[in-house]
C-alpha atoms as a PDB file:
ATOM      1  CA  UNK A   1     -28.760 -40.782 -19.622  1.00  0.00           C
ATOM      2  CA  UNK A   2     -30.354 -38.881 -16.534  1.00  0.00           C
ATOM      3  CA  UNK A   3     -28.149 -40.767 -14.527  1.00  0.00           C
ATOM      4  CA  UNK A   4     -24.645 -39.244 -16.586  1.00  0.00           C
ATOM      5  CA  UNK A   5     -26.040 -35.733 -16.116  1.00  0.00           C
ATOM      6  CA  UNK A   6     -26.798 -36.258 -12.781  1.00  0.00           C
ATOM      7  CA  UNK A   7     -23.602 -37.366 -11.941  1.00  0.00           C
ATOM      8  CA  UNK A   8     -21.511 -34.550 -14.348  1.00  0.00           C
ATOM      9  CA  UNK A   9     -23.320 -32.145 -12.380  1.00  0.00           C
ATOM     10  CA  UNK A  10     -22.453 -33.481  -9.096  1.00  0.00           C
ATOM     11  CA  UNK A  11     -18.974 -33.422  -9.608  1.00  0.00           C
ATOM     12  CA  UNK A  12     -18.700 -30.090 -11.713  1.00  0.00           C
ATOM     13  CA  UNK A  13     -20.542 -28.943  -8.271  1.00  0.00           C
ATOM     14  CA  UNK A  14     -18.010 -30.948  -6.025  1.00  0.00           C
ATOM     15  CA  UNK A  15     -14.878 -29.361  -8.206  1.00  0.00           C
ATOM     16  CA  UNK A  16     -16.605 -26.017  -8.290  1.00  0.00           C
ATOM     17  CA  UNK A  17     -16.178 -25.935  -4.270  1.00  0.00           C
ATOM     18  CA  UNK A  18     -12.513 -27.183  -4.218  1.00  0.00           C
ATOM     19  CA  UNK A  19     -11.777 -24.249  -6.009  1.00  0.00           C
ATOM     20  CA  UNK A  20     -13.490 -22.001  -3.886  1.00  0.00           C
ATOM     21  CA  UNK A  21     -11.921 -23.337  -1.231  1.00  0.00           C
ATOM     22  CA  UNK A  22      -8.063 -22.879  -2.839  1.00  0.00           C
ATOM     23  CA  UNK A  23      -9.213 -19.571  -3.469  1.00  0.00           C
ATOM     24  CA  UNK A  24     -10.206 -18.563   0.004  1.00  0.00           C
ATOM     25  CA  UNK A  25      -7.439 -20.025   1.463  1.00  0.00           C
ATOM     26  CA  UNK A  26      -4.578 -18.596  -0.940  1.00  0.00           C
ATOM     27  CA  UNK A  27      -6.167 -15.305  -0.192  1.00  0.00           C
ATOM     28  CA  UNK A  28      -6.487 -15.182   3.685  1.00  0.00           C
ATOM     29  CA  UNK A  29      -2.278 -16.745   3.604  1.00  0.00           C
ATOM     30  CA  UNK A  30      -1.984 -13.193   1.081  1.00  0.00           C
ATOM     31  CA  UNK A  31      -3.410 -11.089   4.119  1.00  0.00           C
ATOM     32  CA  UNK A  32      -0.843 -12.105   5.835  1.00  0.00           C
ATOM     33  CA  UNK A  33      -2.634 -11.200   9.430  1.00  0.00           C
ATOM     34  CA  UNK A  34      -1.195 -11.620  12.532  1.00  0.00           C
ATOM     35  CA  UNK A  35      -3.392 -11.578  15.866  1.00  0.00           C
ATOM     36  CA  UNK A  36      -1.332  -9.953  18.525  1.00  0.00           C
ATOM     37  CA  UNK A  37      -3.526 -10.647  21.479  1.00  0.00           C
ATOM     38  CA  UNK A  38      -6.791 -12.283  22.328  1.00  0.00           C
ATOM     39  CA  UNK A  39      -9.475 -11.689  24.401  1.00  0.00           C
ATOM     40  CA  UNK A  40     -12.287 -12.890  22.184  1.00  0.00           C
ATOM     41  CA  UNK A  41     -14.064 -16.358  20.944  1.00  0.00           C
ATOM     42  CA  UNK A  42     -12.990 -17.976  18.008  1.00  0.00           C
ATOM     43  CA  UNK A  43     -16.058 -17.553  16.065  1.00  0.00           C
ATOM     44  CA  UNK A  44     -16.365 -13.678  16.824  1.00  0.00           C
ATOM     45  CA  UNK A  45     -12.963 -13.295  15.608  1.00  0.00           C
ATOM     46  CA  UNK A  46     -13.744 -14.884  12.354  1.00  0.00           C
ATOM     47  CA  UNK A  47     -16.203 -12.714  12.302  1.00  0.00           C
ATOM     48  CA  UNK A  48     -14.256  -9.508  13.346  1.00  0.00           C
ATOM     49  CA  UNK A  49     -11.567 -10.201  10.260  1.00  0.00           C
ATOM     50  CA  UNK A  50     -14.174 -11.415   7.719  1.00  0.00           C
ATOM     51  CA  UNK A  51     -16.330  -7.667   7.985  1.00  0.00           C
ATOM     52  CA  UNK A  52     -12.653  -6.201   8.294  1.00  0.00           C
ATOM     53  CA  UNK A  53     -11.434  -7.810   5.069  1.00  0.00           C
ATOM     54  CA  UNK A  54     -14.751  -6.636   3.600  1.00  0.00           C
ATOM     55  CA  UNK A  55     -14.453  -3.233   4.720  1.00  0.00           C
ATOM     56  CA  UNK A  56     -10.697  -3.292   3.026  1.00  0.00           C
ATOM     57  CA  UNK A  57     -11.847  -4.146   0.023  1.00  0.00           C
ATOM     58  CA  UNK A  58     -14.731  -1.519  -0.281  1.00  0.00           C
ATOM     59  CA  UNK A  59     -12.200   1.493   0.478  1.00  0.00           C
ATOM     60  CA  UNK A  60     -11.424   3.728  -2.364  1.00  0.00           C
ATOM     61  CA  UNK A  61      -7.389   3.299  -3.723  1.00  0.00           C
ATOM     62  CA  UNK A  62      -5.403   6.050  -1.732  1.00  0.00           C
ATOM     63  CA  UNK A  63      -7.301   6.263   1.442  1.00  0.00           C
ATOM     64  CA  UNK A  64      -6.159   5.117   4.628  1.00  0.00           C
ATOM     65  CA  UNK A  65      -8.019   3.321   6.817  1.00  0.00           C
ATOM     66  CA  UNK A  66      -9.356   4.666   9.957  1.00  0.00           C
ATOM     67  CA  UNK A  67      -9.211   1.983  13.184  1.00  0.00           C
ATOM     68  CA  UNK A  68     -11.603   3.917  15.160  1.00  0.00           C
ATOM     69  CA  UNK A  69     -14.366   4.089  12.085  1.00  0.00           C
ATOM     70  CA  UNK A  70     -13.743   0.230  11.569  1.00  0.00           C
ATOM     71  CA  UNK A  71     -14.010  -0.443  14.882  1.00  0.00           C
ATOM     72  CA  UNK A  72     -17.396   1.420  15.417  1.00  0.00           C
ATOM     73  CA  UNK A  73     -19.158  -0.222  12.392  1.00  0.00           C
ATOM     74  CA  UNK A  74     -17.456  -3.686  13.610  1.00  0.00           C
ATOM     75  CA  UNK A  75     -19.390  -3.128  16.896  1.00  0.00           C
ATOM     76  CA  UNK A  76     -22.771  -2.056  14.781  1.00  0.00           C
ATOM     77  CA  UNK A  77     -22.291  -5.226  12.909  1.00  0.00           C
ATOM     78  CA  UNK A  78     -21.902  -7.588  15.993  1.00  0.00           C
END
């Protein structure tokens, strides 16, 4: 019986990341981001539009973002 449970959990964990994964992915093809030039490593770009995405999605509806503010805390971050 240990055995069934062990194995229903596995998979529930295994299906559980799938769907993460779908999830991430449909929403970084809704960003629809385009990198105009590049003069930075792969990883540090990742980086660069995973703390902007965050910093998106903690603005307040109706305000604009500012580029130079963003780009300031980026550099904190980094």
């Amino acid at each position: 019986m240990e055995e069934a449970e062990k194995e229903l959990e596995r998979r529930s964990k295994f299906l559980s990341s799938l769907i993460q994964k779908k999830k991430s992915i449909e929403q970084q093809e809704g960003l629809k981001v385009h990198v105009r030039a590049c003069d930075m490593p792969l990883p540090l770009q990742n980086h660069a539009f995973h703390y902007a995405r965050l910093h998106l999605e903690s603005l307040l509806p109706g305000t604009k973002l500012d580029s130079k503010l963003l780009a300031l805390s980026l550099k904190k971050v980094t």
